[in-house]
Protein backbone atom coordinates (compact mmCIF):
# COMPACT_ATOMS: atom_id res chain seq x y z
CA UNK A 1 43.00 31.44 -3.57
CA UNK A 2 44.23 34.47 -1.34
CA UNK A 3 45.60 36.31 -4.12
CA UNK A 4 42.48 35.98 -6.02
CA UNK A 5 40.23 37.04 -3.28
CA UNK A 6 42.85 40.05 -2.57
CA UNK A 7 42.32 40.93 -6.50
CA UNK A 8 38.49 40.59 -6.59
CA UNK A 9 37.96 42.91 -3.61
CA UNK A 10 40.61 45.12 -4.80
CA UNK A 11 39.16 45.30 -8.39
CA UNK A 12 35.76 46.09 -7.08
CA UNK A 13 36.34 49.62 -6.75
CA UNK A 14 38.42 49.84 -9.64
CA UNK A 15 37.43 51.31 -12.95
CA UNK A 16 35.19 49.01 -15.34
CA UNK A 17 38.12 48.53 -17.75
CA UNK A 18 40.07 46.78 -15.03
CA UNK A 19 37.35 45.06 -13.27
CA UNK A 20 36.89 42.60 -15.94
CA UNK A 21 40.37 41.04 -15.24
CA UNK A 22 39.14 38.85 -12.93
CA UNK A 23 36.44 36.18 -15.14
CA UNK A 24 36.52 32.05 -13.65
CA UNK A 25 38.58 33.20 -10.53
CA UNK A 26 37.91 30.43 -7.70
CA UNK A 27 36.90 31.56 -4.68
CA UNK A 28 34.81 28.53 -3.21
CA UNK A 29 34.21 28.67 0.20
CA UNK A 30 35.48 32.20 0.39
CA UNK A 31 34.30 34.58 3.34
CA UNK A 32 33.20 37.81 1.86
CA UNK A 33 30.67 38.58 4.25
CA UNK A 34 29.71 42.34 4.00
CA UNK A 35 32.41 43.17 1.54
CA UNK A 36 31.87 46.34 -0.62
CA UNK A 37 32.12 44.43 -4.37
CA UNK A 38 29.75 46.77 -6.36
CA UNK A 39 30.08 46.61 -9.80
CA UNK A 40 32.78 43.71 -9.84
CA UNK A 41 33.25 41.63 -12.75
CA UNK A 42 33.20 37.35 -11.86
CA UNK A 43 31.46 36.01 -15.30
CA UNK A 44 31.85 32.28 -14.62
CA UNK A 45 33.51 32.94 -10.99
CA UNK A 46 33.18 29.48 -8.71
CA UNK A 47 31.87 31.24 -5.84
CA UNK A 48 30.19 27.56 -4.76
CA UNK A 49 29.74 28.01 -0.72
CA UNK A 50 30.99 31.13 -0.48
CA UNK A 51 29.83 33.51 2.49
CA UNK A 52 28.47 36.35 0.91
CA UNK A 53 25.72 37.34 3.50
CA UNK A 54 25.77 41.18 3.88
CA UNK A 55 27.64 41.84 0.67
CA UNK A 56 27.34 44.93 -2.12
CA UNK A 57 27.48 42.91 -5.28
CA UNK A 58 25.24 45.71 -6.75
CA UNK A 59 25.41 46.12 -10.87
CA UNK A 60 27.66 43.13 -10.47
CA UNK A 61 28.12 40.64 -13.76
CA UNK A 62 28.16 37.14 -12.33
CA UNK A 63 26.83 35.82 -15.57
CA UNK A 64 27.40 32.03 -15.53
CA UNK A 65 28.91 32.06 -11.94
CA UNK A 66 28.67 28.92 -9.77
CA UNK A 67 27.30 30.04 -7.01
CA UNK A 68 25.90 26.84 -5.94
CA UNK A 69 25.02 26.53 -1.79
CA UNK A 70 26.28 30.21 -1.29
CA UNK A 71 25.09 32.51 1.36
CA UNK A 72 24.08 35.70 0.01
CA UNK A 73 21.18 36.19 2.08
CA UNK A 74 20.68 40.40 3.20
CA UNK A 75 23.09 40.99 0.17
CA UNK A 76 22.89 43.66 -2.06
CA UNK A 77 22.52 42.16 -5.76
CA UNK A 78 20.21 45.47 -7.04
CA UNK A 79 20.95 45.64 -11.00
CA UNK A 80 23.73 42.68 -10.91
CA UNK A 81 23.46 40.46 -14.27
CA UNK A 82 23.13 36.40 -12.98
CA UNK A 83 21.96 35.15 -16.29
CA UNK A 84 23.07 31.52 -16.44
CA UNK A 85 24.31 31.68 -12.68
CA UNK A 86 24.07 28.28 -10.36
CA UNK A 87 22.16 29.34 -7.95
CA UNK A 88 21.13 25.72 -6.48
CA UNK A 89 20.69 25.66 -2.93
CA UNK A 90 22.13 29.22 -2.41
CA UNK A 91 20.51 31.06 0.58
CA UNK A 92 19.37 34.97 -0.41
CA UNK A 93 16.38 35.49 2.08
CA UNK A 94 15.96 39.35 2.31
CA UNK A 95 18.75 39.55 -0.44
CA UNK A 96 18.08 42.73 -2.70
CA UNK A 97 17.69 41.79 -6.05
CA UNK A 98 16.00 44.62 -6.96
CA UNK A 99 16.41 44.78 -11.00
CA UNK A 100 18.49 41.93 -11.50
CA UNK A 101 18.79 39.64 -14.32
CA UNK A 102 18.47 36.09 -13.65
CA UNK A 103 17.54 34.70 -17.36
CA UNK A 104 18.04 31.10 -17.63
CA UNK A 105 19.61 30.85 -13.64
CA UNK A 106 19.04 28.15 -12.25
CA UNK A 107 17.53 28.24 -8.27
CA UNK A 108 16.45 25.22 -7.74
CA UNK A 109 16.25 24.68 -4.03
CA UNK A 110 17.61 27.85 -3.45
CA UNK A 111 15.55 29.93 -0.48
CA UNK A 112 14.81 33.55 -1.08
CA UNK A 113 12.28 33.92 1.90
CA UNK A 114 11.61 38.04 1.84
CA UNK A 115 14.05 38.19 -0.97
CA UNK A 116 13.04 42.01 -2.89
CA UNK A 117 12.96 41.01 -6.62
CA UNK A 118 11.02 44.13 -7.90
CA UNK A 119 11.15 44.37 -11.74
CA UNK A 120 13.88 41.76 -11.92
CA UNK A 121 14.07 39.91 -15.40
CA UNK A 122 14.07 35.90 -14.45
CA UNK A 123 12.71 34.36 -18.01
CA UNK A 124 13.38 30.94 -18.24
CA UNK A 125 14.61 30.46 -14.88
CA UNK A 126 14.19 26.82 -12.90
CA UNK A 127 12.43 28.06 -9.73
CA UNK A 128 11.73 24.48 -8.99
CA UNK A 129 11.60 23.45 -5.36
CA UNK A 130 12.98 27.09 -4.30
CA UNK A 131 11.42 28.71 -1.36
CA UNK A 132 9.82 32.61 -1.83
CA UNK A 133 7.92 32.68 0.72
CA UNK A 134 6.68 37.16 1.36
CA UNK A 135 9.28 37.63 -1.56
CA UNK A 136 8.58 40.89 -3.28
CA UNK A 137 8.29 39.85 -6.90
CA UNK A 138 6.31 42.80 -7.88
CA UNK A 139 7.02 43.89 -11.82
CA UNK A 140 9.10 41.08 -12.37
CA UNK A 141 9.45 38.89 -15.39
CA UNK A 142 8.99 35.41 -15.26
CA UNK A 143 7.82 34.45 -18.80
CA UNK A 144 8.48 30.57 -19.50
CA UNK A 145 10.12 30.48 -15.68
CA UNK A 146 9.57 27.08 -14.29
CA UNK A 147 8.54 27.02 -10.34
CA UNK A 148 6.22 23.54 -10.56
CA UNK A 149 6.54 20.39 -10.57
CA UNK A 150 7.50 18.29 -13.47
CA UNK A 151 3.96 16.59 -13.52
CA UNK A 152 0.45 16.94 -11.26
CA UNK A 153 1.24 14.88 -7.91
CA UNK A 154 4.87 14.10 -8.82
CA UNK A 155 7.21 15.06 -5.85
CA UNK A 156 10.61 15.33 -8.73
CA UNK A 157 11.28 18.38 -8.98
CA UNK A 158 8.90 19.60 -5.61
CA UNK A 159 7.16 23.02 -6.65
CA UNK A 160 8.18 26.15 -5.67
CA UNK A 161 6.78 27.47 -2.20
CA UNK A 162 5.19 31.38 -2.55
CA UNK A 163 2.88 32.02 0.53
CA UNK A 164 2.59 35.46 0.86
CA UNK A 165 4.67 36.58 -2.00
CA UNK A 166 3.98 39.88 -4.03
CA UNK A 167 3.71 39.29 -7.64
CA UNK A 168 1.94 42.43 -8.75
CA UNK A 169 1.82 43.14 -12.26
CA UNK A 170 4.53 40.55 -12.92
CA UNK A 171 4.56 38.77 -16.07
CA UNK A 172 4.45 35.07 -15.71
CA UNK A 173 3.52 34.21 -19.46
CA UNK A 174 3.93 30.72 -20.38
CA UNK A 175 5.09 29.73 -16.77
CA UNK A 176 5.07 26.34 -15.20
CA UNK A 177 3.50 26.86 -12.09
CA UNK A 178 2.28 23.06 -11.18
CA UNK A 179 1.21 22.43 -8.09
CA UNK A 180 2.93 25.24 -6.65
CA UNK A 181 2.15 27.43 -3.17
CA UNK A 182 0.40 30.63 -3.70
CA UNK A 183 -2.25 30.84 -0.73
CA UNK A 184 -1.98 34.43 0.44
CA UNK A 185 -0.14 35.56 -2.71
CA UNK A 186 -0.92 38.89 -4.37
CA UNK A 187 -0.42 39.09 -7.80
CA UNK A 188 -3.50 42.14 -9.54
CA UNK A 189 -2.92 42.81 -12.33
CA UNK A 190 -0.39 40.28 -13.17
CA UNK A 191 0.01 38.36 -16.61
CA UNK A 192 -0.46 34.76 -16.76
CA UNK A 193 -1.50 34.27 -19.79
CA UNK A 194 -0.81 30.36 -20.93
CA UNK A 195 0.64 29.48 -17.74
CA UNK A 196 0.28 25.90 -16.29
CA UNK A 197 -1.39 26.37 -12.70
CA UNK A 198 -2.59 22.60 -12.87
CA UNK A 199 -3.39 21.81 -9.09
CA UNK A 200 -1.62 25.08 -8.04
CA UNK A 201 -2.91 26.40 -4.79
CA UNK A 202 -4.23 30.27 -4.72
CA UNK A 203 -5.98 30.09 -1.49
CA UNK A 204 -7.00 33.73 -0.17
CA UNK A 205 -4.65 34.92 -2.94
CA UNK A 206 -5.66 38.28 -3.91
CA UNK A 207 -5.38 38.56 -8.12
CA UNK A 208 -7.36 41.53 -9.03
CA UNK A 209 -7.84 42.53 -13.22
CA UNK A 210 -4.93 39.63 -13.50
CA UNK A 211 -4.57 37.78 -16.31
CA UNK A 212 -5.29 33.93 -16.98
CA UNK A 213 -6.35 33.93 -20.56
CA UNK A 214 -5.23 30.32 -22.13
CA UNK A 215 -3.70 29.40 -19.03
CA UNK A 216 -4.45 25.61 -17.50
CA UNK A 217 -5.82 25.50 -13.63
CA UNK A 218 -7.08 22.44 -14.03
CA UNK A 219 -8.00 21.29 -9.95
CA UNK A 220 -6.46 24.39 -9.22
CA UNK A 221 -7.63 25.36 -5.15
CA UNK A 222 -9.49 29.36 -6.06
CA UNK A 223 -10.73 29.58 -2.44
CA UNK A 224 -11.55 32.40 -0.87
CA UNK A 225 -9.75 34.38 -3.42
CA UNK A 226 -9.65 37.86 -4.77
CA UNK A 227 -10.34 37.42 -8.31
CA UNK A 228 -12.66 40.26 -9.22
CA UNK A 229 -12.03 41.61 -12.81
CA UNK A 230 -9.72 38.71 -13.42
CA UNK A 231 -9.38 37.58 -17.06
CA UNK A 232 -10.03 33.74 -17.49
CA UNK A 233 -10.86 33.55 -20.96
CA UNK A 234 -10.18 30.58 -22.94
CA UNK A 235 -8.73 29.05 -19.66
CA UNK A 236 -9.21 25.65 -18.92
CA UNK A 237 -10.30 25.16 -15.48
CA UNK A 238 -12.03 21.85 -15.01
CA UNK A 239 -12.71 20.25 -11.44
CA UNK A 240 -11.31 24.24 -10.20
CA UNK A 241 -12.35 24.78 -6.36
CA UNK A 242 -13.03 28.29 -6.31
CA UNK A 243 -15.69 28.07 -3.22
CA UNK A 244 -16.03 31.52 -1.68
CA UNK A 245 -13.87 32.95 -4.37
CA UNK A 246 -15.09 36.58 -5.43
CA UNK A 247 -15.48 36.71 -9.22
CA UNK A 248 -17.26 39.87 -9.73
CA UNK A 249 -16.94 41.29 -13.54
CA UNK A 250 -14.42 38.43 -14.34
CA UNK A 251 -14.36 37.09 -17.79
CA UNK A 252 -14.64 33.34 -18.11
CA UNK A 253 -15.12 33.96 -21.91
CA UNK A 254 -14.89 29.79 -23.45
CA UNK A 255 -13.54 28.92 -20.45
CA UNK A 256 -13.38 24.68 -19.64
CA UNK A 257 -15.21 25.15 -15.84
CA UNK A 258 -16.51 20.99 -16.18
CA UNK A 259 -17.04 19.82 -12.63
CA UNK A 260 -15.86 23.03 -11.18
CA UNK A 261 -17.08 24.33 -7.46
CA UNK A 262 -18.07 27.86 -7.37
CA UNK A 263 -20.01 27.21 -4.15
CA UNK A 264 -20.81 30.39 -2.26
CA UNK A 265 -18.67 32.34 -4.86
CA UNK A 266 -19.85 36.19 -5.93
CA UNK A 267 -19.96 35.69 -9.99
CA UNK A 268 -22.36 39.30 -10.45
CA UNK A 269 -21.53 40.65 -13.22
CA UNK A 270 -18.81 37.70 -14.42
CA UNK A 271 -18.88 36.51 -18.02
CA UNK A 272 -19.24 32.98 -18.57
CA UNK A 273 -20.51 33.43 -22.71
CA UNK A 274 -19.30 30.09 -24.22
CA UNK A 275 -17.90 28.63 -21.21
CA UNK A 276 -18.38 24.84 -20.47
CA UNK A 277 -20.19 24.20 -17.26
CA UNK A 278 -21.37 20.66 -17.93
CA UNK A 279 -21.45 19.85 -13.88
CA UNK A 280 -20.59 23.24 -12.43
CA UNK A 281 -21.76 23.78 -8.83
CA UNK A 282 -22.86 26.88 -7.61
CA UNK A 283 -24.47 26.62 -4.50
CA UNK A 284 -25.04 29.65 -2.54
CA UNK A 285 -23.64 31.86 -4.81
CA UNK A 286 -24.59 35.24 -6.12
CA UNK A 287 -25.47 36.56 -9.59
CA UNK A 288 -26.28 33.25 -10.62
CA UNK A 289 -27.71 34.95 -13.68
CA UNK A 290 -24.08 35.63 -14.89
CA UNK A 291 -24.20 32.13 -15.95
CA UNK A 292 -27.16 32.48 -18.97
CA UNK A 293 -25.14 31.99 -22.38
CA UNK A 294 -22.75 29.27 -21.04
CA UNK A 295 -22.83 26.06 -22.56
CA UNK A 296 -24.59 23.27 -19.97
């Protein structure tokens, strides 16, 4: 095990050509805390446990590595390629991940609490039960990703937890976002388009101009939130508490808003033409009028 660690660090400074002599090397349980490994090459590497805190893995390839319950948390990851990577229980809080690929990778469990994942690529990933709590997800792609639960109120897989986190202008197309944690988070101008945000929580989340067209948030928790300009169109949204929400010029175009609470929410200037809002209350709120051309 030595010699391979000896070889890895060795090779990361090395040119490319010779960097990629070191695919599948085993280095569970490894310490490489803080080591300079920029640019390495450990496609399939087991790196399971390893101590990576600190490290420069930047423009790495750890494509299919097993990284399963290692520390990388404060590494440098910026550009490294972790398609396919087992990621499950790994710790990266304030890891930079800055560009990364993570198609397909599986975090599951894994805790990336102030993790910076700017314009990272993550399609497909399992996100289930992880922990991004102030993550910086801004840019990022998360088309078809799946952070929720397998089912509204099932506890296997637990939903991802996202207080706080930045997901502006991400993409998050297609998503499964059940019943996950997004009080606080700010995603404007984000696409969402077709995602499943069935009994997600977006308390106080500021989502300005985003985009929700076709996307489920059925018993979804809207309150207090940002939503002004927001695209909803086509969304189904039944039983939706979005009391105290601001809605102003959002589009609820055919939206499904049966049994939904808008009470004390600002809907001037929202769209609501074709919407279903058989049982909608509105209490309290302003620019009632907005609702004339939805279906009662």
């Amino acid at each position: 095990m030595w010699r391979a660690l000896s070889l890895l660090i060795l090779l990361a400074g090395a040119p490319a050509w010779a960097q990629t002599l070191v695919p599948g090397v085993e280095l569970q349980g490894a310490n490489l805390a803080g080591q300079s490994l920029s640019g390495a090459t450990a496609q399939g590497a087991n790196l399971s446990g390893a101590d990576l805190s600190g490290a420069d893995l930047s423009g790495a390839d750890l494509r299919e590595a097993y990284l399963r319950g290692t520390d990388l948390s404060g590494a440098n990851l910026a550009g490294a390629d972790l398609g396919g990577a087992d990621l499950t229980l790994a710790r990266l809080d304030g890891a930079d991940l800055t560009g990364a690929r993570l198609t397909r990778a599986v975090l599951s469990r894994a805790r990336l609490d102030g993790a910076t994942l700017t314009s990272a690529f993550i399609a497909g990933a399992d996100l289930t039960r992880a922990r991004l709590s102030d993550a910086d997800l801004s840019g990022a792609n998360l088309t078809g990703a799946r952070l929720g639960a397998a089912s509204p109120g099932t506890d296997s897989p637990a939903p991802a937890r996202m207080e706080g986190a930045n997901l502006r202008g991400a993409v998050l197309d297609g998503a499964s976002l059940i019943s996950v944690t997004l009080s606080e988070a700010r995603f404007g101008g984000a696409s969402l388009r077709e995602a499943d945000l069935t009994h997600a929580d977006l308390s106080w989340a500021e989502a300005k101009a985003a985009d929700f067209s076709g996307a489920t948030l059925s018993a979804a928790i809207l309150k207090g939130a940002g939503l002004e300009g927001a695209d909803f169109s086509g969304a189904g949204m039944a039983m939706v508490r979005a009391a105290g929400a601001r809605l102003a010029g959002a589009r609820l175009i055919g939206a499904a808003l049966q049994g939904a609470d808008f009470t004390l929410t600002d809907l001037d200037g929202a769209d609501f033409s074709g919407a279903d809002i058989d049982g909608l209350r509105a209490d309290g709120a302003t620019g009632i009028a907005s609702l004339e051309g939805a279906q009662q």
